[in-house]
N, C-alpha and C. Protein backbone atom coordinates (compact mmCIF):
# COMPACT_ATOMS: atom_id res chain seq x y z
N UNK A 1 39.34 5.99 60.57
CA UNK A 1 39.72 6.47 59.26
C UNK A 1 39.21 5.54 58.18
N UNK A 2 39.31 4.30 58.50
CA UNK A 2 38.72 3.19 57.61
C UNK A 2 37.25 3.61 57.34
N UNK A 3 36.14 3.90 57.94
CA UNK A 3 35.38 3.84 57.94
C UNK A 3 34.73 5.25 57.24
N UNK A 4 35.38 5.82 57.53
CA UNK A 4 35.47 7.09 56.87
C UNK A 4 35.54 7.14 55.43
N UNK A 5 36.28 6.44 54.40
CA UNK A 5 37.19 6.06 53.16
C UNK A 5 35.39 5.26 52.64
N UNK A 6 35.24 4.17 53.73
CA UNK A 6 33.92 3.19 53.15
C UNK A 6 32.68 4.30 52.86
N UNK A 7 32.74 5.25 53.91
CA UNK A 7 31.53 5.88 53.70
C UNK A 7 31.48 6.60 52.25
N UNK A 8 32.57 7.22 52.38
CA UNK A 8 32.75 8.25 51.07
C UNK A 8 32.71 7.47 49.52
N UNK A 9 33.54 6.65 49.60
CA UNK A 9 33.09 5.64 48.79
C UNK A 9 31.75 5.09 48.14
N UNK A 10 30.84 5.00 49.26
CA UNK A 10 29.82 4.67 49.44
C UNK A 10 28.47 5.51 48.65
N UNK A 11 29.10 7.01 49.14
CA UNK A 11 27.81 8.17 48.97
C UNK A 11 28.61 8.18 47.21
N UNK A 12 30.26 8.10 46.56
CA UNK A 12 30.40 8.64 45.65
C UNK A 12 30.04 7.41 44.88
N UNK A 13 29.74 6.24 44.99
CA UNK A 13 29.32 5.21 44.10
C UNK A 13 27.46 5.53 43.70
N UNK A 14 27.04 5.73 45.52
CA UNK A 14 25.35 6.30 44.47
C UNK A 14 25.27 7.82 43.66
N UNK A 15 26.41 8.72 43.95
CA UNK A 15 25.93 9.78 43.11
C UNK A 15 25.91 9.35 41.58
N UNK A 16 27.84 8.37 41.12
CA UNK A 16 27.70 8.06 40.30
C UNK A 16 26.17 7.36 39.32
N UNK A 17 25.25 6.66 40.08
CA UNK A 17 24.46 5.73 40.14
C UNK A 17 23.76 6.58 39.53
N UNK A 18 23.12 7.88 40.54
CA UNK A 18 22.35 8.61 40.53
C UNK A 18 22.47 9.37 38.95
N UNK A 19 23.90 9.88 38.91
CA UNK A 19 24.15 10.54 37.80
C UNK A 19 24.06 10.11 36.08
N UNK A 20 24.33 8.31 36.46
CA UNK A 20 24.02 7.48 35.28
C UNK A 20 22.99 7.51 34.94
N UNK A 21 21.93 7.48 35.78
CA UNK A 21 20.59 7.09 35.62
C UNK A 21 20.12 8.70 34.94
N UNK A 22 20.15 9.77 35.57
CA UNK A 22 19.75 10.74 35.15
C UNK A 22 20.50 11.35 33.86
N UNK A 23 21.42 10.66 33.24
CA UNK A 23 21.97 11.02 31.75
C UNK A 23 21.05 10.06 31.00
N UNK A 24 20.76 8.77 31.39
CA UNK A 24 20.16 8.05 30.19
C UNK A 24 18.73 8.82 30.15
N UNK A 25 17.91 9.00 31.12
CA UNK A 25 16.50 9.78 31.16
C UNK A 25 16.46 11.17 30.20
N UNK A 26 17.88 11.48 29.94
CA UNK A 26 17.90 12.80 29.53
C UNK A 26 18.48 12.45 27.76
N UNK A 27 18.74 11.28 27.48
CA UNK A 27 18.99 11.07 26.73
C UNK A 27 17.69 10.49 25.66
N UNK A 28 17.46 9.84 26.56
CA UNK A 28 15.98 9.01 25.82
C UNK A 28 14.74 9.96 25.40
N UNK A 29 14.80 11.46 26.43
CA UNK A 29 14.15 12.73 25.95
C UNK A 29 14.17 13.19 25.07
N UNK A 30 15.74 13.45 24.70
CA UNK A 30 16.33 13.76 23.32
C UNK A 30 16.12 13.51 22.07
N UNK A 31 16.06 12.09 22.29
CA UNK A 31 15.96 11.04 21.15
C UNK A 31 14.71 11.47 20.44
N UNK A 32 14.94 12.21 18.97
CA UNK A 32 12.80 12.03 18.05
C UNK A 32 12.65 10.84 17.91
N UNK A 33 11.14 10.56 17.76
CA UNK A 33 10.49 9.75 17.72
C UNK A 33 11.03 9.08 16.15
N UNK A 34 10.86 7.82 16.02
CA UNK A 34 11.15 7.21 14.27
C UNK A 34 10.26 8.26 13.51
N UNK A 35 10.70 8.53 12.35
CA UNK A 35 9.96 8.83 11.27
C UNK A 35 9.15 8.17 10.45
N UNK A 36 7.86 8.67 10.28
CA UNK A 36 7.27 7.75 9.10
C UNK A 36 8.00 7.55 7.95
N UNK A 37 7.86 6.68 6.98
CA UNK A 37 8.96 6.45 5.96
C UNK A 37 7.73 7.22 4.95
N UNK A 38 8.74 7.07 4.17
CA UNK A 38 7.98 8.60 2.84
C UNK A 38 7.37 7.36 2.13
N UNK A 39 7.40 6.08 2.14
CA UNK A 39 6.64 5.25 1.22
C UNK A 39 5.35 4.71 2.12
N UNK A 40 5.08 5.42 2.73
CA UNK A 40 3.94 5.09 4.02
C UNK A 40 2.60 5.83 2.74
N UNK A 41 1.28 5.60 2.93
CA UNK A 41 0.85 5.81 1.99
C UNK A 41 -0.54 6.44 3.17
N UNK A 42 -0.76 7.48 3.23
CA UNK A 42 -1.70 8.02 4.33
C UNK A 42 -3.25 8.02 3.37
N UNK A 43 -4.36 6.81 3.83
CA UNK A 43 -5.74 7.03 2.96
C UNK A 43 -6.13 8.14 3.66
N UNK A 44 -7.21 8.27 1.81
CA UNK A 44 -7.35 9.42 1.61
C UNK A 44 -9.15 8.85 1.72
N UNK A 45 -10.70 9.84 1.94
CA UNK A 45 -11.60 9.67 2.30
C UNK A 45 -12.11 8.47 1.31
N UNK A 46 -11.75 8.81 -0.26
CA UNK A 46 -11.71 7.75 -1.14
C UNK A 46 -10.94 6.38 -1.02
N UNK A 47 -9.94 5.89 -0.02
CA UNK A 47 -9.39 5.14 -0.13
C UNK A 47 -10.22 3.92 0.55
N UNK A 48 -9.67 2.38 0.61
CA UNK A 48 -9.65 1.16 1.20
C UNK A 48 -8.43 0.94 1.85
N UNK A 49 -7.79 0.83 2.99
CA UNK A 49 -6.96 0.31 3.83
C UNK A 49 -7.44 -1.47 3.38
N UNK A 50 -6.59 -1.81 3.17
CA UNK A 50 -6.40 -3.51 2.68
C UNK A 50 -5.14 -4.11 3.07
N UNK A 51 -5.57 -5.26 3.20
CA UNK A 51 -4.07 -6.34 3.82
C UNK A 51 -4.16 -6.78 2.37
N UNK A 52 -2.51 -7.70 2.45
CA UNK A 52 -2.82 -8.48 1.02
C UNK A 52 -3.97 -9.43 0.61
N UNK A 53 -4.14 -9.35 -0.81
CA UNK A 53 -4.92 -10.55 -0.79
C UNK A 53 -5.83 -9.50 -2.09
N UNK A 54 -7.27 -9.81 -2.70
CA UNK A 54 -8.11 -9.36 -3.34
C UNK A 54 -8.49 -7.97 -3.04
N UNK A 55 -8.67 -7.21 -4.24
CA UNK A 55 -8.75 -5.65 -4.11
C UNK A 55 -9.95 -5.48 -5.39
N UNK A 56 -10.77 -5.33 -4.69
CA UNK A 56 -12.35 -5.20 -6.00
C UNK A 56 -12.56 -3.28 -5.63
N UNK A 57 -12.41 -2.73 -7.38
CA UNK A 57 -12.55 -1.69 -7.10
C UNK A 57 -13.21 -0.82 -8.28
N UNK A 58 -13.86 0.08 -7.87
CA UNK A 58 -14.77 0.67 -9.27
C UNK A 58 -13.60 1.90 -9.61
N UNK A 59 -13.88 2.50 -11.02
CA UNK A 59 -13.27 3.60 -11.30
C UNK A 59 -13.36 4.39 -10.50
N UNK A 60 -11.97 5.00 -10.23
CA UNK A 60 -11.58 6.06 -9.47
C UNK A 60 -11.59 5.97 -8.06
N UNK A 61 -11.72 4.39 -7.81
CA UNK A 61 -11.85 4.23 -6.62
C UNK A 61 -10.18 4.04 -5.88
N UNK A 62 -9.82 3.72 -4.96
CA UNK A 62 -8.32 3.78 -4.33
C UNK A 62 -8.20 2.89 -3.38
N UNK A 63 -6.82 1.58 -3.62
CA UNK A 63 -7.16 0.87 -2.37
C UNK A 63 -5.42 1.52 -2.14
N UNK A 64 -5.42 1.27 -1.00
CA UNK A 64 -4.00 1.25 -0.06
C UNK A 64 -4.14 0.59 0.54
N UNK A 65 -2.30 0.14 0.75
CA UNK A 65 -2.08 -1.01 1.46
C UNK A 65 -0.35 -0.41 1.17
N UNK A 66 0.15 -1.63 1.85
CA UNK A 66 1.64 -1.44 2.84
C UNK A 66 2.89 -1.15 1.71
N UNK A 67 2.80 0.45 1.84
CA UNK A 67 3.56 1.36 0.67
C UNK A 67 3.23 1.60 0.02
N UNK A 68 1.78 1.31 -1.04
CA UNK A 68 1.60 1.63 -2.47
C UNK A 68 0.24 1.48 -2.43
N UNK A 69 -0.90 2.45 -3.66
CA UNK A 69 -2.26 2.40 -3.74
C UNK A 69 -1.94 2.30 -5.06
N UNK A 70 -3.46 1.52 -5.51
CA UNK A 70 -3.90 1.65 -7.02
C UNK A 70 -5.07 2.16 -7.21
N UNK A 71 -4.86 2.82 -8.20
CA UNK A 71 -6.61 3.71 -8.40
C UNK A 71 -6.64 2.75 -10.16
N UNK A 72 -7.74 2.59 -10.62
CA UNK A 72 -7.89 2.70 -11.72
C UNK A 72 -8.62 3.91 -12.23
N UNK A 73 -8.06 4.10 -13.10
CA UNK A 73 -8.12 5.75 -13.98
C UNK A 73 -9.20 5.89 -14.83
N UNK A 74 -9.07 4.87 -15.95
CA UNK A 74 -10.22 4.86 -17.26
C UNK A 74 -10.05 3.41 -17.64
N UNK A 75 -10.81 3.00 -18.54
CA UNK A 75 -11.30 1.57 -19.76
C UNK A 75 -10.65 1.76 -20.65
N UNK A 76 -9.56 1.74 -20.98
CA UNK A 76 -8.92 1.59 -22.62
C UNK A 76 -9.09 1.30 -23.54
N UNK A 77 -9.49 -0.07 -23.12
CA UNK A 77 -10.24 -0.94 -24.25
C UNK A 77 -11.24 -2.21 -22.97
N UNK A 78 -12.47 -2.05 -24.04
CA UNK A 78 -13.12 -3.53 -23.56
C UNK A 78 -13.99 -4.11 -25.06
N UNK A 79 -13.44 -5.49 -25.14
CA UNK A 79 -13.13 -6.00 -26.58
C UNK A 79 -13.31 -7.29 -26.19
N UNK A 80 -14.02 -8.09 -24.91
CA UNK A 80 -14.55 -9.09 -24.94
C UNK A 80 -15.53 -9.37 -25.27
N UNK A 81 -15.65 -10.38 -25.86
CA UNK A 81 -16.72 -10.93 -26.73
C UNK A 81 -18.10 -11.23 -25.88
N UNK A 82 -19.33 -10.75 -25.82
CA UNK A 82 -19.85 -10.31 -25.53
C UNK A 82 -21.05 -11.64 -25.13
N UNK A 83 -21.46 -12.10 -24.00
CA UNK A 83 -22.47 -13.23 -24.02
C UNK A 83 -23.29 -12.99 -25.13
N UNK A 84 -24.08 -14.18 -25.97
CA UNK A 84 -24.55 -14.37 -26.94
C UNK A 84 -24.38 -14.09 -28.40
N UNK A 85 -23.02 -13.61 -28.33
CA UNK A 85 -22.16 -13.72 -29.64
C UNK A 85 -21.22 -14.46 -30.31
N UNK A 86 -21.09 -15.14 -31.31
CA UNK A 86 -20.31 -15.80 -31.67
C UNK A 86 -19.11 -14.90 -32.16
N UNK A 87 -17.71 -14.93 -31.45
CA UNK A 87 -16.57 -14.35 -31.62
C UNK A 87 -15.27 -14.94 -32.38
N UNK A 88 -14.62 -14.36 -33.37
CA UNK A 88 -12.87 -15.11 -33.70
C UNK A 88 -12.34 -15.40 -32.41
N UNK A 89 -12.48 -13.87 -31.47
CA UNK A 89 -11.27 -14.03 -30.75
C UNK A 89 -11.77 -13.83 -28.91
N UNK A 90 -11.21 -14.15 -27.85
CA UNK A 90 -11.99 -13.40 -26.60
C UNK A 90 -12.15 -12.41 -26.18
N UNK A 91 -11.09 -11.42 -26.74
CA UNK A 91 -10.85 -10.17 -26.59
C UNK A 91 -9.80 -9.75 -24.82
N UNK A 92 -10.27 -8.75 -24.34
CA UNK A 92 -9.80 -8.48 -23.33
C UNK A 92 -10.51 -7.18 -22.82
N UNK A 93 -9.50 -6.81 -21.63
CA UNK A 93 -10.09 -5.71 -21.13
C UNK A 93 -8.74 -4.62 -20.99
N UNK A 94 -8.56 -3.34 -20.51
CA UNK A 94 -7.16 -2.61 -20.48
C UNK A 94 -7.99 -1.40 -20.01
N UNK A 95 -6.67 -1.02 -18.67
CA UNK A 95 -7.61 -0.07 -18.16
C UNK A 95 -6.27 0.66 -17.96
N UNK A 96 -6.38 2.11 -17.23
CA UNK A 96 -5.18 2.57 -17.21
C UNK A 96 -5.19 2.61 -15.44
N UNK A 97 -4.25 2.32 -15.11
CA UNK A 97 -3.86 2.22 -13.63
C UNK A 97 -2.91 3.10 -13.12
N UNK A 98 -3.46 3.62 -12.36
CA UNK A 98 -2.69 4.95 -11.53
C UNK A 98 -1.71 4.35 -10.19
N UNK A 99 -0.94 3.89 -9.72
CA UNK A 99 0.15 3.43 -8.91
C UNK A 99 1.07 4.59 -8.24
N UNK A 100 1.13 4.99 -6.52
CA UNK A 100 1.47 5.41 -6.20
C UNK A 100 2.40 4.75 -5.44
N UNK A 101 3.77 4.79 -5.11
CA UNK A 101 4.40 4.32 -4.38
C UNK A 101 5.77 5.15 -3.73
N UNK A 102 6.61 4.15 -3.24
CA UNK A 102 7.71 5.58 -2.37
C UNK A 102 8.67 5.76 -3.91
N UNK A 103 8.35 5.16 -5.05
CA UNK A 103 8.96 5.71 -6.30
C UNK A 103 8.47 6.48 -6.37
N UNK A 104 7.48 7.33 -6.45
CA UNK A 104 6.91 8.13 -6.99
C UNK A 104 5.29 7.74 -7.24
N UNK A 105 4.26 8.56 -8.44
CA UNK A 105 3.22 8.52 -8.78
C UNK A 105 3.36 8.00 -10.82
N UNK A 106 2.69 6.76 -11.35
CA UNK A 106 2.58 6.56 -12.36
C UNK A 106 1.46 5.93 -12.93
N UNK A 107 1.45 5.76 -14.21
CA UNK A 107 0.29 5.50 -14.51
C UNK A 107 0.56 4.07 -15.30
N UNK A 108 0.15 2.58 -15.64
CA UNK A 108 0.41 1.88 -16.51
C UNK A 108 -1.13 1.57 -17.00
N UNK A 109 -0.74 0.99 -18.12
CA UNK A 109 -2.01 0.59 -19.46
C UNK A 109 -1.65 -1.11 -18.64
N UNK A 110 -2.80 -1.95 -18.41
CA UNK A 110 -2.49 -2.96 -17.86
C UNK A 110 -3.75 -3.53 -18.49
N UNK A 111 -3.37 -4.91 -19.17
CA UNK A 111 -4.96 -5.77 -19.68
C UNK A 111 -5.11 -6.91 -18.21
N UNK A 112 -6.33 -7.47 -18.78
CA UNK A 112 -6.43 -8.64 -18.11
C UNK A 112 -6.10 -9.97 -17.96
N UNK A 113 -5.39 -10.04 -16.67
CA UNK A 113 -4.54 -11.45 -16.78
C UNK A 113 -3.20 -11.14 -16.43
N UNK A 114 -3.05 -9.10 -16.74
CA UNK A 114 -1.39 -9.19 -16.76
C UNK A 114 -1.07 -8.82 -14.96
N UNK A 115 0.32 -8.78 -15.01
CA UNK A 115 0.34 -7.71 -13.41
C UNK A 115 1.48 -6.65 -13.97
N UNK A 116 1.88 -6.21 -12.64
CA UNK A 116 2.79 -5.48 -12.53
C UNK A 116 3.63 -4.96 -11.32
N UNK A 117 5.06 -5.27 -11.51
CA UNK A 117 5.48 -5.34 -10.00
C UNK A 117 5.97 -3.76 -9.60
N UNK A 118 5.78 -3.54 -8.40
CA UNK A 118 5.64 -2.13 -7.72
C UNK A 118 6.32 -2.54 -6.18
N UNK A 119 7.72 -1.72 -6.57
CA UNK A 119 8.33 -1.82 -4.73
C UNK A 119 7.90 -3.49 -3.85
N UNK A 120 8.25 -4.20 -4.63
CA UNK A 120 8.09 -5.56 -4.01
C UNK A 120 7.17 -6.36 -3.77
N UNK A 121 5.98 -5.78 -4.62
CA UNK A 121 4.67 -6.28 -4.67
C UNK A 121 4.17 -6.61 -5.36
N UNK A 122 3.51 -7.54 -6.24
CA UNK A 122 2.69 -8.18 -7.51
C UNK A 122 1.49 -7.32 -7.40
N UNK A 123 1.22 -6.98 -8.32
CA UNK A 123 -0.30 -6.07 -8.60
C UNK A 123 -0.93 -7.05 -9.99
N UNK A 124 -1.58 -8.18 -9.96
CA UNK A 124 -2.26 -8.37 -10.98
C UNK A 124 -3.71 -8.15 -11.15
N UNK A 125 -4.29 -7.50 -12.48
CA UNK A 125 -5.56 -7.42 -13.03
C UNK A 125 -6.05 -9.18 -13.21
N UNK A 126 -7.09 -9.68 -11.94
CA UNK A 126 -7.34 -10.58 -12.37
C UNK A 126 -8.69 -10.53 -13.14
N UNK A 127 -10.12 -9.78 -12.93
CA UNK A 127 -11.18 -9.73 -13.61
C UNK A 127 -11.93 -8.66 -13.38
N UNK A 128 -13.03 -8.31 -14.61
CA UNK A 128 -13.18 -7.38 -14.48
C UNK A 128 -15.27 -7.73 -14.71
N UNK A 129 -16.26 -6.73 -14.19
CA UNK A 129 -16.79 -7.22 -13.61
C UNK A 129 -17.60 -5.92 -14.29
N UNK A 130 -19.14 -5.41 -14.74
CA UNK A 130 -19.95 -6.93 -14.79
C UNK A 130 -19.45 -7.66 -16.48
N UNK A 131 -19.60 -9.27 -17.00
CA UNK A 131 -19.29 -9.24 -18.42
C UNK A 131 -20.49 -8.99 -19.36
N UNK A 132 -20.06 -8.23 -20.37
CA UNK A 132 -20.76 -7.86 -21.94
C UNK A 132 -21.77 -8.56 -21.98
N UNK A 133 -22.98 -7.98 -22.62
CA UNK A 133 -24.14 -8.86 -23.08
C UNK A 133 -24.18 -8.21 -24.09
N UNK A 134 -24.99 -9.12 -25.45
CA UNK A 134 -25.14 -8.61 -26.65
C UNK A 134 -26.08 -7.69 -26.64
N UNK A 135 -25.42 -6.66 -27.34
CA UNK A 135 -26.49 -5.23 -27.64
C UNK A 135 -26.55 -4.14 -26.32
N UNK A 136 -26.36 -4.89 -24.89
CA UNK A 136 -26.44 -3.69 -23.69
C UNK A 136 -24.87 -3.13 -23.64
N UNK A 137 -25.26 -1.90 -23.24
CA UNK A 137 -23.55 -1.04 -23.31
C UNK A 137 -23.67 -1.02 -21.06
N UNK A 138 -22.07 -1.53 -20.95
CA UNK A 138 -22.32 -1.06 -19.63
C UNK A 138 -21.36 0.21 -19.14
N UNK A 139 -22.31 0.66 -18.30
CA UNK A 139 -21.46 2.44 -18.05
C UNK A 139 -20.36 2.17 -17.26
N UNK A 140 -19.45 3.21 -17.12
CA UNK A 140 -18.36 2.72 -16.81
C UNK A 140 -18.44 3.00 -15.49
N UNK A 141 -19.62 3.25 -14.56
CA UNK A 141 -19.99 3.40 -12.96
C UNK A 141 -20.14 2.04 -12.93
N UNK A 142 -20.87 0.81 -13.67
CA UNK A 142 -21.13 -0.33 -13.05
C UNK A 142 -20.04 -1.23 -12.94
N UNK A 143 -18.81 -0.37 -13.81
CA UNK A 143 -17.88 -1.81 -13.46
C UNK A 143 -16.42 -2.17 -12.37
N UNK A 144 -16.34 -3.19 -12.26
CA UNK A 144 -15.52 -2.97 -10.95
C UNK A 144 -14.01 -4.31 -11.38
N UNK A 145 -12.84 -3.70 -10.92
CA UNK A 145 -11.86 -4.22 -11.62
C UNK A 145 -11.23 -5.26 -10.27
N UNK A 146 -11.02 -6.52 -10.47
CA UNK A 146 -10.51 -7.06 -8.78
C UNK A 146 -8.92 -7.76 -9.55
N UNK A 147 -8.18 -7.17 -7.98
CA UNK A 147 -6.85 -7.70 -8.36
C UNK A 147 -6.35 -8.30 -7.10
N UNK A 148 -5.67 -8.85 -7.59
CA UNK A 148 -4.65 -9.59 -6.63
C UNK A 148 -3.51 -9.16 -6.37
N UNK A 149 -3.26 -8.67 -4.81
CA UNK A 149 -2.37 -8.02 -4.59
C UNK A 149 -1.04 -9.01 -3.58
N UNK A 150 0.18 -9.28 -3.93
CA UNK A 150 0.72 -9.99 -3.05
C UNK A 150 2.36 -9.25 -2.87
N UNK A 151 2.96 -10.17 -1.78
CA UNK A 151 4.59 -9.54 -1.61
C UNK A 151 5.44 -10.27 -2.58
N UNK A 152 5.81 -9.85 -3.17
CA UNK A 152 6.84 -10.70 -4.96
C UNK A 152 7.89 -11.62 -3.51
C-alpha cells in the first residue's frame, strides 16, 4: 500500500510539472511583442541615421537619430559680413528648422551659435558653410548647416 501512495504521488508531482511547464509556454505565446514607442523616428530615403555627435546637412536634407530629426527648411537671414569687406557688425545666419519629435512636428527660426532643446536633447546651430565672399551670391544648394547634437 505504501508503495502504491509513492507511486501516485510520484506520476501526480510530474503531471503537475508537466502542466506548469506547458502554462508558461502558453503564456509566453500570448504575450505581443513590445511596441515601438511613437517617438521612434522611422528614416525616410532622404534621411541620415546618426549617433550623437555632428550633423552637417544641406537644405532639405534630414538627419535622424534617437527620437527626433531635423530638417532645415529655408535661410532667413544671411547677414555675415562677407570676406573682403570691411563690416560694423558680424552679422549672422537664421534658418528655419523643421524638428520632429514624439511631441509632435515644429518648426523654429534658429541663428547661429543658438540651440534648442527637444525631448532631452541639445540641438545647436554650430556653423554654417560655405562663408560670403564679396560680390559672389551663394545658392542656397551649396550650403550646408552642421550642428551639434547631444543628450541635455
Amino acid at each position: 500500500m505504501n508503495m502504491k501512495k509513492i507511486s501516485i504521488f510520484i506520476v501526480a508531482i510530474i503531471i503537475l510539472s508537466l502542466a506548469a511547464v506547458l502554462l508558461a509556454n502558453i503564456r509566453r505565446a500570448a504575450t505581443p511583442p513590445p511596441e515601438t514607442p511613437s517617438t521612434a523616428i522611422i528614416p525616410r530615403s532622404d534621411s541620415t541615421v546618426l549617433p550623437f555627435g555632428k550633423a552637417t546637412l544641406a537644405l532639405q536634407e534630414r538627419a535622424a537619430l534617437e527620437g527626433i530629426s531635423i530638417r532645415p527648411v529655408s535661410i532667413v537671414e544671411e547677414s555675415r559680413c562677407a570676406t573682403g569687406v570691411q563690416c560694423i557688425q558680424a552679422g549672422t545666419v537664421r534658418i528655419k528648422l523643421e524638428i520632429v519629435s514624439g511631441m509632435g512636428t515644429s518648426t523654429e527660426i534658429i541663428g547661429l551659435g543658438k540651440s534648442v532643446i527637444v525631448d532631452g536633447k541639445t540641438v545647436a546651430f554650430t556653423d554654417a558653410a560655405p562663408y560670403p565672399a564679396a560680390g559672389k551670391r551663394i545658392p542656397d544648394e551649396a550650403y550646408r548647416f552642421i550642428f551639434s547634437i547631444e543628450k541635455k
